[in-house]
C-alpha atoms as a PDB file:
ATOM      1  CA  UNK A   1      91.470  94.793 144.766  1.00  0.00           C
ATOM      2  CA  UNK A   2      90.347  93.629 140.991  1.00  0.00           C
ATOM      3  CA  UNK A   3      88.349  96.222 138.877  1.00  0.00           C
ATOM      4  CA  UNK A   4      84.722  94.984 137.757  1.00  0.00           C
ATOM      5  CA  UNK A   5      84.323  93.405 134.967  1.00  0.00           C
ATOM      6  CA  UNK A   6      83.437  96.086 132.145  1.00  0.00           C
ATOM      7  CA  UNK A   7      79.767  96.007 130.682  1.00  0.00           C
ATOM      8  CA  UNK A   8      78.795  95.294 127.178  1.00  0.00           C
ATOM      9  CA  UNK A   9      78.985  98.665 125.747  1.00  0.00           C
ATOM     10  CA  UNK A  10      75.643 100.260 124.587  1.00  0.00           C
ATOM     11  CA  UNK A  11      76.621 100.732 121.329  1.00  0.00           C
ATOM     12  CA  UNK A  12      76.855  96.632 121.182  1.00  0.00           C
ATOM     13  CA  UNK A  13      73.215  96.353 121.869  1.00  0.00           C
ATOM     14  CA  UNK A  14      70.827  97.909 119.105  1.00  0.00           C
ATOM     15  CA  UNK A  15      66.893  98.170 119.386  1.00  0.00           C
ATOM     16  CA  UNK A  16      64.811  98.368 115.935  1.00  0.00           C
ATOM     17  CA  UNK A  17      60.998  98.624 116.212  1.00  0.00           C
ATOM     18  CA  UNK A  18      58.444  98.588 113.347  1.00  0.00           C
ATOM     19  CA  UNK A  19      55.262 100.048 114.522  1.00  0.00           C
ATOM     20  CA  UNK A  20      52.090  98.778 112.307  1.00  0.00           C
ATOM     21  CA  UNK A  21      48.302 100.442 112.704  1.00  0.00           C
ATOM     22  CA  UNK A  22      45.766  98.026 113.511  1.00  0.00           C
ATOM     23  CA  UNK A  23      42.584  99.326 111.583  1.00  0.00           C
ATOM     24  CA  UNK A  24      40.283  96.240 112.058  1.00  0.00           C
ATOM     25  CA  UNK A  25      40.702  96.761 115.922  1.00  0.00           C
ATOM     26  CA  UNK A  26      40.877 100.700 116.275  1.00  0.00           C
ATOM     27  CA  UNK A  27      37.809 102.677 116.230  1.00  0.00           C
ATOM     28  CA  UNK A  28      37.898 106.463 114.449  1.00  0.00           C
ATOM     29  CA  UNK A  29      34.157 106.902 116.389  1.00  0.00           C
ATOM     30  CA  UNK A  30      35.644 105.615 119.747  1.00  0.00           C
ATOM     31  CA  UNK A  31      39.222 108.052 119.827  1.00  0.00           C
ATOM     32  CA  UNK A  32      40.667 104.399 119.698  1.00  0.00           C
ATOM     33  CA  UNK A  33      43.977 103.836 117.580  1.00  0.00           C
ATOM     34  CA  UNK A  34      45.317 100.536 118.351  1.00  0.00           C
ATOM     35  CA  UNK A  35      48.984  99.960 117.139  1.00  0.00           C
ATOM     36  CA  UNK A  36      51.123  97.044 117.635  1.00  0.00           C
ATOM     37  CA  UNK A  37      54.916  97.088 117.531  1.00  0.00           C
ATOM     38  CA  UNK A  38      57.471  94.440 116.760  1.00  0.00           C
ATOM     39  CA  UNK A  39      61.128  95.100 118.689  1.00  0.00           C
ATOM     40  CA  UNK A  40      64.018  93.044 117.979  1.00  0.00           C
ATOM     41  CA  UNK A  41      66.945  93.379 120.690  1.00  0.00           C
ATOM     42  CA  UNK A  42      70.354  92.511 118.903  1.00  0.00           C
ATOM     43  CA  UNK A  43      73.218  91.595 121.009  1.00  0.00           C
ATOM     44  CA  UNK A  44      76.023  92.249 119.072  1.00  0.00           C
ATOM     45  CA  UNK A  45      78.061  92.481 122.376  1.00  0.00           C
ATOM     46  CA  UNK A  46      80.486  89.614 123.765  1.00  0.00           C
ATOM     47  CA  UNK A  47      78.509  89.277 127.086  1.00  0.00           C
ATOM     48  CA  UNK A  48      75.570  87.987 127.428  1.00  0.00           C
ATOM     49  CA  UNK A  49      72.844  90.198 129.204  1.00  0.00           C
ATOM     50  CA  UNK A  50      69.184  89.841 130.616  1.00  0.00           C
ATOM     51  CA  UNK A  51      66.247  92.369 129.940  1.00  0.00           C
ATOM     52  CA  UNK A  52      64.780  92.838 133.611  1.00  0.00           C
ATOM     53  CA  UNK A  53      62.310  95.683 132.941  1.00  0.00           C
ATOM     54  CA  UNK A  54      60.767  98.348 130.480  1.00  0.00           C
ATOM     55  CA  UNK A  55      59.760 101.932 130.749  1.00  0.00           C
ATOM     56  CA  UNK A  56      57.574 103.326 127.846  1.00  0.00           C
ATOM     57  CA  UNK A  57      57.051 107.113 127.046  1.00  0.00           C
ATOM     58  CA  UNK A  58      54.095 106.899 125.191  1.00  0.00           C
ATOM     59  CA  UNK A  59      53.216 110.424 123.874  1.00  0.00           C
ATOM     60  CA  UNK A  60      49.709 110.963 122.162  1.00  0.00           C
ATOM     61  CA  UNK A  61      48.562 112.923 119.467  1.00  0.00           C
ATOM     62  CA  UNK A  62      46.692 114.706 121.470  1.00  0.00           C
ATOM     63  CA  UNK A  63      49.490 115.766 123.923  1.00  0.00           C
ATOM     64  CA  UNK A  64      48.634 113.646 127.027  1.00  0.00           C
ATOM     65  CA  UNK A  65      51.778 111.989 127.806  1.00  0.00           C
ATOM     66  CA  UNK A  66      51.660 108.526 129.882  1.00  0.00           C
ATOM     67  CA  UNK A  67      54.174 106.141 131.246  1.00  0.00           C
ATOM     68  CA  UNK A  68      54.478 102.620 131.662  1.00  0.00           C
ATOM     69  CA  UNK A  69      57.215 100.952 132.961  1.00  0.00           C
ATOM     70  CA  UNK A  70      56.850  97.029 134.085  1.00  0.00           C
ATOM     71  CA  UNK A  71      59.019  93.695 134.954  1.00  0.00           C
ATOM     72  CA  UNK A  72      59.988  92.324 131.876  1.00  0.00           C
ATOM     73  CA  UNK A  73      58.669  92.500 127.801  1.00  0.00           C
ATOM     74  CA  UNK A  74      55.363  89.956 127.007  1.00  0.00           C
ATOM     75  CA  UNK A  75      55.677  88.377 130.508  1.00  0.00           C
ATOM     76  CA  UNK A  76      59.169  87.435 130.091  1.00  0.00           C
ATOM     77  CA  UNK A  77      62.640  88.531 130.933  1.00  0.00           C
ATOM     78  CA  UNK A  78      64.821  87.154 128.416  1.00  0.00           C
ATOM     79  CA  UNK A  79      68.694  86.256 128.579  1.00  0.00           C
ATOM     80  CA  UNK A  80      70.139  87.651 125.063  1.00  0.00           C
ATOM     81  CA  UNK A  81      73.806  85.981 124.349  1.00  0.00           C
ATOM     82  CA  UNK A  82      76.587  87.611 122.713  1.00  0.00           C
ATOM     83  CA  UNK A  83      75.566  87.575 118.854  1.00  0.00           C
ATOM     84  CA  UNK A  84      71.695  86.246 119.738  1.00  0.00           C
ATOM     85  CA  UNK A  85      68.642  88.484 119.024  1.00  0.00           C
ATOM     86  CA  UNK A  86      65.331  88.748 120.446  1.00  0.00           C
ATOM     87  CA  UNK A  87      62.293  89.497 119.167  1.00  0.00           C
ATOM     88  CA  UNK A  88      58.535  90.049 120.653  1.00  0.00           C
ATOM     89  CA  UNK A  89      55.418  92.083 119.948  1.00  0.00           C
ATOM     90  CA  UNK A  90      53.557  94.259 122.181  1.00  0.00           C
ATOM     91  CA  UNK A  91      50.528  96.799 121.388  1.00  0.00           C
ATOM     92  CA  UNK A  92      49.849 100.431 122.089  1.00  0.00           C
ATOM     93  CA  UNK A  93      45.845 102.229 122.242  1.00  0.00           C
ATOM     94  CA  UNK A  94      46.263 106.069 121.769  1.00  0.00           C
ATOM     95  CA  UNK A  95      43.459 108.364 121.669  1.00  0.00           C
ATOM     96  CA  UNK A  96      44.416 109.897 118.343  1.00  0.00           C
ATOM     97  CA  UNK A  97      46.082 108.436 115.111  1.00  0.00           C
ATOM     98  CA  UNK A  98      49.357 109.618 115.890  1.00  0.00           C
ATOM     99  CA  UNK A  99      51.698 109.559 118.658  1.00  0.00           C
ATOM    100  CA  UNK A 100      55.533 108.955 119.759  1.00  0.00           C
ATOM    101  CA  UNK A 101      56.587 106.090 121.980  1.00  0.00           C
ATOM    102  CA  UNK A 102      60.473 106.082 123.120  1.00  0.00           C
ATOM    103  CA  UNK A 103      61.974 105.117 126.498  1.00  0.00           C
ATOM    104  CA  UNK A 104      64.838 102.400 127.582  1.00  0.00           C
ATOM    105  CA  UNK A 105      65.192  98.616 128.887  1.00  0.00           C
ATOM    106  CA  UNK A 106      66.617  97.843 132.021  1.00  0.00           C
ATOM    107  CA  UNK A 107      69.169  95.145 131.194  1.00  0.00           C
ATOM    108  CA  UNK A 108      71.674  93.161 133.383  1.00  0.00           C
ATOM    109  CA  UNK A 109      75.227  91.860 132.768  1.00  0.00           C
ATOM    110  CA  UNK A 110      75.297  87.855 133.584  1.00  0.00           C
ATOM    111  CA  UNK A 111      78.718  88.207 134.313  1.00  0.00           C
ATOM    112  CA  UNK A 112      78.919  91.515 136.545  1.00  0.00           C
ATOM    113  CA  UNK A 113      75.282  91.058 137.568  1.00  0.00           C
ATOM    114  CA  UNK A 114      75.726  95.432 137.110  1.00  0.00           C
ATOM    115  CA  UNK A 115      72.521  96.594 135.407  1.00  0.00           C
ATOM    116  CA  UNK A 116      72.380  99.087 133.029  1.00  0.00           C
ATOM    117  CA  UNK A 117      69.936 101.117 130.841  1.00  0.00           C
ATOM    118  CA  UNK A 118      69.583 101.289 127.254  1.00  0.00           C
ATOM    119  CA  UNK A 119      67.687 103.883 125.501  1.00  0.00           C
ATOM    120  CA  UNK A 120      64.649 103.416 122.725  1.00  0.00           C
ATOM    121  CA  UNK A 121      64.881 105.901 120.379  1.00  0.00           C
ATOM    122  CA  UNK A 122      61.416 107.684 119.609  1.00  0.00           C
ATOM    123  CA  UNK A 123      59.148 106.273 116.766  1.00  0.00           C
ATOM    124  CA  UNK A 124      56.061 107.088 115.416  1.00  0.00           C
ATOM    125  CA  UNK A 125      52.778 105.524 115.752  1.00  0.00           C
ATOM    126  CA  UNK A 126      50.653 106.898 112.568  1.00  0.00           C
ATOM    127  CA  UNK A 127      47.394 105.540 111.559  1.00  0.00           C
ATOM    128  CA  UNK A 128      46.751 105.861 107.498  1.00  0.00           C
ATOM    129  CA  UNK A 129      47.072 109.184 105.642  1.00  0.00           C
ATOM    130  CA  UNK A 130      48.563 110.641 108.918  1.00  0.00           C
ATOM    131  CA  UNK A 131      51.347 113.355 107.839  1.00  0.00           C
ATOM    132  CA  UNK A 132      51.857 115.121 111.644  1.00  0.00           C
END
């Protein structure tokens, strides 16, 4: 009996985000913050993988905590080769100026077809002059 092939190991993959406040669509009077966020997935693993799902901790600055999870990022569910990057931009609407987001893609070795998880480490949503 032959061993599975071995997955790309999690430090191979590395998620950066860079969250930016929205001011001409968030409203101070309304308790409506809107944020967008731009991820970039790098590969830097020798297998080549496929983002199946998502599954947001979104954590508001006023302590209500919501999740989202969902198929995919933007509608799509990418294939990332070894050494390829991909990039996409979403948007968050919080209730106060400042909150957390963190949580982890579902992702899928091509070769093994095993799926594995890998974590999003928190970052902070902050609208201007925000210090908490």
């Amino acid at each position: 009996m032959s061993e599975a092939p071995a997955m790309p190991p999690l430090h191979a993959i590395r998620i950066d985000v860079e969250p930016a406040y929205r001011a001409e669509e968030s409203s101070c009077a309304e308790a409506r913050y809107v944020f967008s966020y731009t991820v970039t997935i790098h590969n830097h693993s020798a297998r080549s993988l496929q983002l199946l799902a998502r599954h947001w901790k979104i954590t508001q600055g006023s302590g209500q905590v919501q999740e989202v999870r969902g198929k995919g990022v933007v509608g799509q569910q990418p294939m990332i080769g070894p050494g390829q990057t991909f990039r996409y931009t979403s948007r968050a609407i919080l209730d106060a100026p400042v909150g957390v987001m963190e949580g982890e893609y579902t992702c899928v070795d091509t070769v093994s077809q095993r799926p594995f998880d890998v974590p999003i480490a928190p970052f902070r949503l902050a609208g201007p002059n925000q210090v908490h």
